[in-house]
Protein backbone atom coordinates (compact mmCIF):
# COMPACT_ATOMS: atom_id res chain seq x y z
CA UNK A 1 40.04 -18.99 2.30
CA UNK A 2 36.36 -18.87 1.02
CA UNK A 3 34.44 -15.98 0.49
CA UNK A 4 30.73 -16.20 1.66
CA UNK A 5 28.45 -13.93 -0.23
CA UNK A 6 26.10 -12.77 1.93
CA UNK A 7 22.05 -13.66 1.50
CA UNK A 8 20.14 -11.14 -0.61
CA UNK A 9 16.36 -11.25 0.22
CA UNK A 10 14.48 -9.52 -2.11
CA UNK A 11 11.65 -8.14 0.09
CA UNK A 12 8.43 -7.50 -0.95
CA UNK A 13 6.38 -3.67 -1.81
CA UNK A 14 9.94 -2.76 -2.14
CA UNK A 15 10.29 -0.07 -5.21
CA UNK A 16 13.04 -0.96 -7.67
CA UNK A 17 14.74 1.98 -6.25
CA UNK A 18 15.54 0.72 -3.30
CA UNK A 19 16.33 -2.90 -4.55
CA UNK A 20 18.77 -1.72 -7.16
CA UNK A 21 20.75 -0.11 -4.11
CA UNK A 22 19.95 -3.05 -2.27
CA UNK A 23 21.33 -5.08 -4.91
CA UNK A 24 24.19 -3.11 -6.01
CA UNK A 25 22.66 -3.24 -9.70
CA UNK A 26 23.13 -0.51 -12.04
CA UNK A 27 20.37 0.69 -14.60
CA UNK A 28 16.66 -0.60 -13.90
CA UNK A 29 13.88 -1.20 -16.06
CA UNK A 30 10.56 -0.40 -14.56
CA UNK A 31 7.10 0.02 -15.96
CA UNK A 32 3.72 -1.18 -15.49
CA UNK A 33 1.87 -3.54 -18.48
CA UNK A 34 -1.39 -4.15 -18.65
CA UNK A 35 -3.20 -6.63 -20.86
CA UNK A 36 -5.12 -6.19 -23.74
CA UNK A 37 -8.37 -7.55 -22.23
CA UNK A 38 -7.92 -5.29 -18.84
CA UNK A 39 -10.83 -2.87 -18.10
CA UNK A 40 -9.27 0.25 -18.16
CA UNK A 41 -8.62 1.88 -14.50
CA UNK A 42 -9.68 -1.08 -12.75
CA UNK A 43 -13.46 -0.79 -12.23
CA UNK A 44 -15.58 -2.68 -9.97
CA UNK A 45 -17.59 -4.67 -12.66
CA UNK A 46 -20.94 -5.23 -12.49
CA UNK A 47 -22.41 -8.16 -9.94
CA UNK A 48 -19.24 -8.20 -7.86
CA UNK A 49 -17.61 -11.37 -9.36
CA UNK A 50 -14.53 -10.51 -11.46
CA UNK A 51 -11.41 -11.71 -13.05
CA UNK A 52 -8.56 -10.78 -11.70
CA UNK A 53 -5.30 -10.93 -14.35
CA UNK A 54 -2.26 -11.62 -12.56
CA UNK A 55 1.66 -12.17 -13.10
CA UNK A 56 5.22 -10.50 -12.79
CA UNK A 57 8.47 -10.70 -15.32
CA UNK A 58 11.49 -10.18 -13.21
CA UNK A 59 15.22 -10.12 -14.74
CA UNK A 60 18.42 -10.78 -12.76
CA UNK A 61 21.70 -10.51 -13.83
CA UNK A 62 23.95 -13.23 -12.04
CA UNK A 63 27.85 -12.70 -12.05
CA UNK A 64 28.40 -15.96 -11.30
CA UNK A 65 26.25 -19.33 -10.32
CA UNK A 66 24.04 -19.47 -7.00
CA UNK A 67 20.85 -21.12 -6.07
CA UNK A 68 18.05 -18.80 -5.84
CA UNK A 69 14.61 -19.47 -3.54
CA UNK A 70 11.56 -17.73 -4.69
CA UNK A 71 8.15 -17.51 -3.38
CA UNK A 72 6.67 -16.21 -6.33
CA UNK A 73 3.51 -18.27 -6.08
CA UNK A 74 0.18 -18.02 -5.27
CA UNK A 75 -1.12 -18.79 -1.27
CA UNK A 76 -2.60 -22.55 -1.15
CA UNK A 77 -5.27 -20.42 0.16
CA UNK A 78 -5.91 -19.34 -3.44
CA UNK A 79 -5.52 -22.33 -5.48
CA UNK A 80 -9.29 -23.26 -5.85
CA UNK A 81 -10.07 -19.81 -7.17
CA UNK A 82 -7.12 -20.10 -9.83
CA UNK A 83 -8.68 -20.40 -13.53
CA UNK A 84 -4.80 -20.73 -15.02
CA UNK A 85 -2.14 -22.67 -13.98
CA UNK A 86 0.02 -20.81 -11.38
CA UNK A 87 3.35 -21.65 -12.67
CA UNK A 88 7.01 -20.45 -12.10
CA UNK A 89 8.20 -19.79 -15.89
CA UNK A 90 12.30 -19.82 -15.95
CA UNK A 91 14.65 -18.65 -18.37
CA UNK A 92 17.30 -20.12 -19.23
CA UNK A 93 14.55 -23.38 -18.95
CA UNK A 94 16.13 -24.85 -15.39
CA UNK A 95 14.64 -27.41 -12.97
CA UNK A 96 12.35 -25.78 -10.52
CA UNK A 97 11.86 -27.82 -7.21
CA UNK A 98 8.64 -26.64 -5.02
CA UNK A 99 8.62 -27.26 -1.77
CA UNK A 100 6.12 -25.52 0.99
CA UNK A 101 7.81 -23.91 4.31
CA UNK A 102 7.36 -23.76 8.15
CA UNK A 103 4.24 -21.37 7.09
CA UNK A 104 2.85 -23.18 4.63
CA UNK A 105 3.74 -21.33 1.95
CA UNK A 106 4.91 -22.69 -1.56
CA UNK A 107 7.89 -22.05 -2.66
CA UNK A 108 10.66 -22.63 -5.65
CA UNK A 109 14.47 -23.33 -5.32
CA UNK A 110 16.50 -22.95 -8.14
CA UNK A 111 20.50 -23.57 -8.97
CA UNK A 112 20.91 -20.74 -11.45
CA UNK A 113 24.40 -20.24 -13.78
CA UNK A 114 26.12 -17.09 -14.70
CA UNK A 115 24.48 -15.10 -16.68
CA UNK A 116 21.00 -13.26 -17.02
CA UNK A 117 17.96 -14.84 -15.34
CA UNK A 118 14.30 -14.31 -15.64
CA UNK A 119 11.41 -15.46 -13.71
CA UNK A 120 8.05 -15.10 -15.30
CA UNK A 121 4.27 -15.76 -14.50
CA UNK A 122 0.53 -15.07 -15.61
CA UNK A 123 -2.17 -16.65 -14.07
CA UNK A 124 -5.78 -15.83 -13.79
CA UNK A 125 -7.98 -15.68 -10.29
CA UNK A 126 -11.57 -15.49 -9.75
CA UNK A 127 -12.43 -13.36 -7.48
CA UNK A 128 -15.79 -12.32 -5.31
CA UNK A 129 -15.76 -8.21 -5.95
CA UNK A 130 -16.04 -8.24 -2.04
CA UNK A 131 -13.93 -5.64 -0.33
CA UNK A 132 -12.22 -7.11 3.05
CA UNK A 133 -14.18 -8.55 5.25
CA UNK A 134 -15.11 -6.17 8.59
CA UNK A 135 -16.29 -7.78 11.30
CA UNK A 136 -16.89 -4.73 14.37
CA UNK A 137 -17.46 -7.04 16.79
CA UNK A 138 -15.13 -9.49 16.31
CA UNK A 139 -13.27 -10.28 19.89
CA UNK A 140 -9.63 -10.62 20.89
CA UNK A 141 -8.80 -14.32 22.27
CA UNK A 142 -7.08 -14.29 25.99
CA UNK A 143 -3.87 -15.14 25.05
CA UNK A 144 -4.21 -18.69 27.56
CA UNK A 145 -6.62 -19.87 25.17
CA UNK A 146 -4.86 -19.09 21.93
CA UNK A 147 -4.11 -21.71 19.49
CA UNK A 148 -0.52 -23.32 19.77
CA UNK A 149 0.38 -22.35 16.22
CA UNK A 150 -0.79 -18.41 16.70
CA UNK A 151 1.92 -18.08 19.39
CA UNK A 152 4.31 -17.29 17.40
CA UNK A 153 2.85 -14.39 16.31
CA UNK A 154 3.37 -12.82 19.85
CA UNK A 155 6.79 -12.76 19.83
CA UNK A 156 9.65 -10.49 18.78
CA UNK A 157 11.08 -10.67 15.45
CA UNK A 158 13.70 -9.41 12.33
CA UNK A 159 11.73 -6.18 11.83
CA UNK A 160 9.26 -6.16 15.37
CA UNK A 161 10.78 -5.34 18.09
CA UNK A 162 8.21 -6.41 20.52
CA UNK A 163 10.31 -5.45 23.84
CA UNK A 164 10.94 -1.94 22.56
CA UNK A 165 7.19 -1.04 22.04
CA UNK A 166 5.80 -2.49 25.27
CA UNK A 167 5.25 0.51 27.38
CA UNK A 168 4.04 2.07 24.31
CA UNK A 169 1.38 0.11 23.02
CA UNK A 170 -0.03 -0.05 26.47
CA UNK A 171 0.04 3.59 27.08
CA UNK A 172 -1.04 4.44 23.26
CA UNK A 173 -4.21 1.26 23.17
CA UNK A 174 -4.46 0.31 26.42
CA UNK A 175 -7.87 1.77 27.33
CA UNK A 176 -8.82 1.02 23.81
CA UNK A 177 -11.90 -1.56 23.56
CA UNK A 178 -10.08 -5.03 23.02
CA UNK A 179 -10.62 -6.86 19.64
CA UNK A 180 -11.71 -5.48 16.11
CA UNK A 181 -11.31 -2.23 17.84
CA UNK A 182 -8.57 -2.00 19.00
CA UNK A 183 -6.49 -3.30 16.24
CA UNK A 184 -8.64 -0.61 13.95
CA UNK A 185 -7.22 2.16 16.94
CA UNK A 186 -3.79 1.04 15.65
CA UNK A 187 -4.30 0.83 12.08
CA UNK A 188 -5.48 4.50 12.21
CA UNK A 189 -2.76 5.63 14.27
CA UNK A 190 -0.07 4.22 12.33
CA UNK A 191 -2.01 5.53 9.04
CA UNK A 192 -1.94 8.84 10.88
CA UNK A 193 1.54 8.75 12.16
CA UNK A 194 3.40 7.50 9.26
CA UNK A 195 3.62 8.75 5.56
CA UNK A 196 3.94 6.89 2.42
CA UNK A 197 7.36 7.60 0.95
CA UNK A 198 9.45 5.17 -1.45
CA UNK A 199 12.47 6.93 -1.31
CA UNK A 200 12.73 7.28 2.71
CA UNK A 201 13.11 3.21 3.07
CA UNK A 202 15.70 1.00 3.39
CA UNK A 203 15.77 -3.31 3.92
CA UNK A 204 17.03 -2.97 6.79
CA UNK A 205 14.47 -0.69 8.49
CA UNK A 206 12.45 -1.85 11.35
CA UNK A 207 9.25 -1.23 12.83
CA UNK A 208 11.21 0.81 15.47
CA UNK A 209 12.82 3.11 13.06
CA UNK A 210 9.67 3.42 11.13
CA UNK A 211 8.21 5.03 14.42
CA UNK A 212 10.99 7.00 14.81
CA UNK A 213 11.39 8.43 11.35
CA UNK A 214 7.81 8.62 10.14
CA UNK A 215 8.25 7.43 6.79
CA UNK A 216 8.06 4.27 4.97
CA UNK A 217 6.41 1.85 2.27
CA UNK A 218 3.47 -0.31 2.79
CA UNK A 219 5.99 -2.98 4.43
CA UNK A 220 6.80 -0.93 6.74
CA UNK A 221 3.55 0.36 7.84
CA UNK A 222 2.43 -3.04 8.35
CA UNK A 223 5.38 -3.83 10.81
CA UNK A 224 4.92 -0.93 12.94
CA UNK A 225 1.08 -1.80 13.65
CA UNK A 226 2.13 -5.98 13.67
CA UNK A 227 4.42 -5.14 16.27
CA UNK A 228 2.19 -2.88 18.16
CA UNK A 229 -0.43 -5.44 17.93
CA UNK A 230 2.32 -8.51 19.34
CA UNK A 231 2.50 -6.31 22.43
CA UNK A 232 -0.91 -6.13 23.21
CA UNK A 233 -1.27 -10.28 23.35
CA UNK A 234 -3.05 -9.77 19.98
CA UNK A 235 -1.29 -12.55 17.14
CA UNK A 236 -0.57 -10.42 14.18
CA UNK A 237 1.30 -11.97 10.78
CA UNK A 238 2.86 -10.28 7.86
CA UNK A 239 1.30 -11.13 4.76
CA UNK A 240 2.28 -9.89 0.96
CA UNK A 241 0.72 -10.43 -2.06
CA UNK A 242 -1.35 -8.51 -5.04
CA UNK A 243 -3.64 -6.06 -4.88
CA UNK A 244 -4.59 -3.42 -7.33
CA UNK A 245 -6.53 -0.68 -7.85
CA UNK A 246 -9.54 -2.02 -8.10
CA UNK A 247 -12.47 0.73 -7.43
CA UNK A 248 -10.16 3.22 -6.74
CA UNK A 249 -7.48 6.13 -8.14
CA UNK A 250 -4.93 4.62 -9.74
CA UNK A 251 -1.35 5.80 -8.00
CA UNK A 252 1.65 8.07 -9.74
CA UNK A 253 3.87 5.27 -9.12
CA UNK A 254 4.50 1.73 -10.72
CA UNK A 255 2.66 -1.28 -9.63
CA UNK A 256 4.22 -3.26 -7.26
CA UNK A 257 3.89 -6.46 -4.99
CA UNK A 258 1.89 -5.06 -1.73
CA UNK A 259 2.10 -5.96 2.06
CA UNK A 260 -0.80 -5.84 4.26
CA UNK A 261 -1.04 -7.95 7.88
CA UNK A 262 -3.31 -10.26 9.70
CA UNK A 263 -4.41 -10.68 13.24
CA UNK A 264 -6.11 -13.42 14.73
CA UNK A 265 -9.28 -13.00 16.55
CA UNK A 266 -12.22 -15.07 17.61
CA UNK A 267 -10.82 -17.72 15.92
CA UNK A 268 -9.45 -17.03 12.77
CA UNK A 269 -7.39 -14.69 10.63
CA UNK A 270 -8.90 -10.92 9.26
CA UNK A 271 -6.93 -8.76 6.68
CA UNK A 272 -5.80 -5.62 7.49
CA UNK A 273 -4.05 -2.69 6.10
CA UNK A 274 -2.33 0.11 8.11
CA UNK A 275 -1.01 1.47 5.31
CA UNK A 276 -4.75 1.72 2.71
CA UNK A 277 -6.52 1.35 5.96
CA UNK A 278 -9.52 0.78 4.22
CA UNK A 279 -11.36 -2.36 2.79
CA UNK A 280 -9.91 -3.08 -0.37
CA UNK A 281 -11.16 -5.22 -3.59
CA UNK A 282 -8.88 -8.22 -4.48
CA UNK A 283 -6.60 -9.12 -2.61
CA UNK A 284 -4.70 -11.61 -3.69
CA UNK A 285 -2.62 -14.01 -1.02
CA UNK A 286 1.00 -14.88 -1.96
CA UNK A 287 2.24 -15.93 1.30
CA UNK A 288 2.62 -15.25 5.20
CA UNK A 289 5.29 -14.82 7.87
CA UNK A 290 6.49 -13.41 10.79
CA UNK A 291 7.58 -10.08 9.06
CA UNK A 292 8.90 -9.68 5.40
CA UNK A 293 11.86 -12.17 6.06
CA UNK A 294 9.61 -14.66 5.76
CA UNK A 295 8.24 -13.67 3.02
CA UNK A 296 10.96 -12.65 0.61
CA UNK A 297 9.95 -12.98 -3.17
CA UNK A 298 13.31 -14.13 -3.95
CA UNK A 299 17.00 -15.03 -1.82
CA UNK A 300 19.90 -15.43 -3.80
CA UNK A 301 22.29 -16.92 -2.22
CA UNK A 302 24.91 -14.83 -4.09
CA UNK A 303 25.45 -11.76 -5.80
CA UNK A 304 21.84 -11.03 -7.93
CA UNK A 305 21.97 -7.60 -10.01
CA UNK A 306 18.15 -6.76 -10.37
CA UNK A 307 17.55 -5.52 -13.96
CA UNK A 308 13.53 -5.37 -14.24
CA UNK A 309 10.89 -5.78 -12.54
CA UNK A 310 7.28 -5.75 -13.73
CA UNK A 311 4.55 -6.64 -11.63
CA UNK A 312 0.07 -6.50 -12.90
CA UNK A 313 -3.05 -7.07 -11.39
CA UNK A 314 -5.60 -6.17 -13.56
CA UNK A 315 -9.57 -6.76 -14.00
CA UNK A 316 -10.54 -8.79 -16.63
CA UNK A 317 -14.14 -8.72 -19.11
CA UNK A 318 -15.19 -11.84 -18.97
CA UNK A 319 -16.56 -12.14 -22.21
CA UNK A 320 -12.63 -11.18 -23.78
């Protein structure tokens, strides 16, 4: 009889606490690099347009052979504003086959052997300087004459629990104006409700026991105000991706992947960010999903000890 070793996603704005338990891995190397030609503390540059330095080095340790999917890349969304090649660097060198998903999101499958693996990338984006775009009067779409593909983002799932926040969301937003506002009344509430705390998380928490518990990373921020946004007929994705600290204080804490989420009204998709809740300066689009399933950096399908994990996104002169 077979053993079947169980999926490992490796979910994103996770800290490498909580993936070394999540892992079973033992020691973990963790810091934050920053280039040589990074403005130091991440200023907003002069005339808005900047250069945005980008890239990860991750390490595995693999006890024995297992392929490995990774969605490590950039957003299609992104790749006119890429000035580098965005490319999946292995070692040992191993065939890397790209394929794009059911959200159109690119990603890498890879049959690694025994032994340690690392996954490696720097790119460089161009970027506006624009924080997110705010749009007050932006309106909410009756939910009869949503597109087709947006209705998926109604309904229950891994980390939403739709059915369970019903009532809620009604009695919490209900007699809050529909649209921009509305979804702003939730991003504050859940920025009010919930504190920022890396060691009160977990992979397996939900948006439910976020709301229960009060505590969380910027994951699960984003799928408490997701869900509560699903049950007010409102399409709301996960999305994950860079973002640094870019015009403002630089955290205590490593840099990281983040999460932030996006709802669709009149007629297209707006960033927001229950956990920041606040425009933000370069953001930079990895992928989207229903919740952070979806979007998992990296599945092994097999046992994958996590040994380091280094993550930048830094401003660039660009006269260096």
């Amino acid at each position: 009889m077979k053993s079947m070793l169980a999926r490992r996603p490796f979910a994103c704005a996770t800290r490498i606490v909580e993936l070394a338990c999540s892992t079973g891995s033992g020691a973990v190397e963790t810091c934050c690099i920053y280039g040589k030609k990074a403005l130091p503390g991440n200023p907003v540059p002069e005339g808005g347009e900047m250069l945005i330095r980008i890239g990860f080095d991750i390490e595995f340790d693999l006890p024995a052979s297992c392929m490995m999917t990774c969605m490590l890349y950039t957003h299609p969304s992104v790749s006119r504003q890429l000035l580098k090649p965005d490319e999946l660097r292995v070692e040992p060198d191993l065939p890397v086959h790209t394929y794009w998903d059911l959200f159109g999101n690119r990603c890498g499958r890879i049959m690694a052997p025994a032994g340690p693996l690392r996954l490696q990338n720097d790119t460089l984006v161009e970027d506006s300087g624009r924080p997110d775009i705010v749009v007050t009067g932006a309106r909410q779409t009756p939910v009869e004459a949503l597109p087709d593909e947006t209705l998926v983002y109604l309904l229950g799932s891994r980390y939403c629990e739709v059915d369970r926040f019903s009532a809620l969301a009604w009695q919490l937003f209900g007699s809050a104006l529909t649209g921009w506002s509305r979804v702003q009344a939730i991003c504050d509430w859940v920025h009010q409700h919930v504190s920022f705390d890396y060691m009160q998380t977990r992979p397996t928490k939900t948006a439910w026991d976020v709301y229960t518990e009060k505590f969380g990373v910027c994951r699960d921020f984003q799928h408490l105000a997701i869900t509560l946004c699903r049950c007010l007929n409102i399409p709301a994705r996960y999305a994950t991706g860079y973002l640094g600290d870019i015009g403002v204080p630089p955290p205590a804490y490593p840099m990281d992947f983040s999460a932030w989420f996006q709802v669709y009204l009149d007629g297209r998709w707006y960033d927001f960010d229950a956990r920041n809740n606040r425009p933000r300066i370069g953001r930079i689009l990895m992928a989207t999903g229903r919740d952070a399933v979806d979007v998992a950096l990296t599945t092994s399908f097999g046992t994958a000890d996590l040994k380091k994990f280094v993550v930048w996104t830094d401003v660039v002169a660009e006269n260096s």
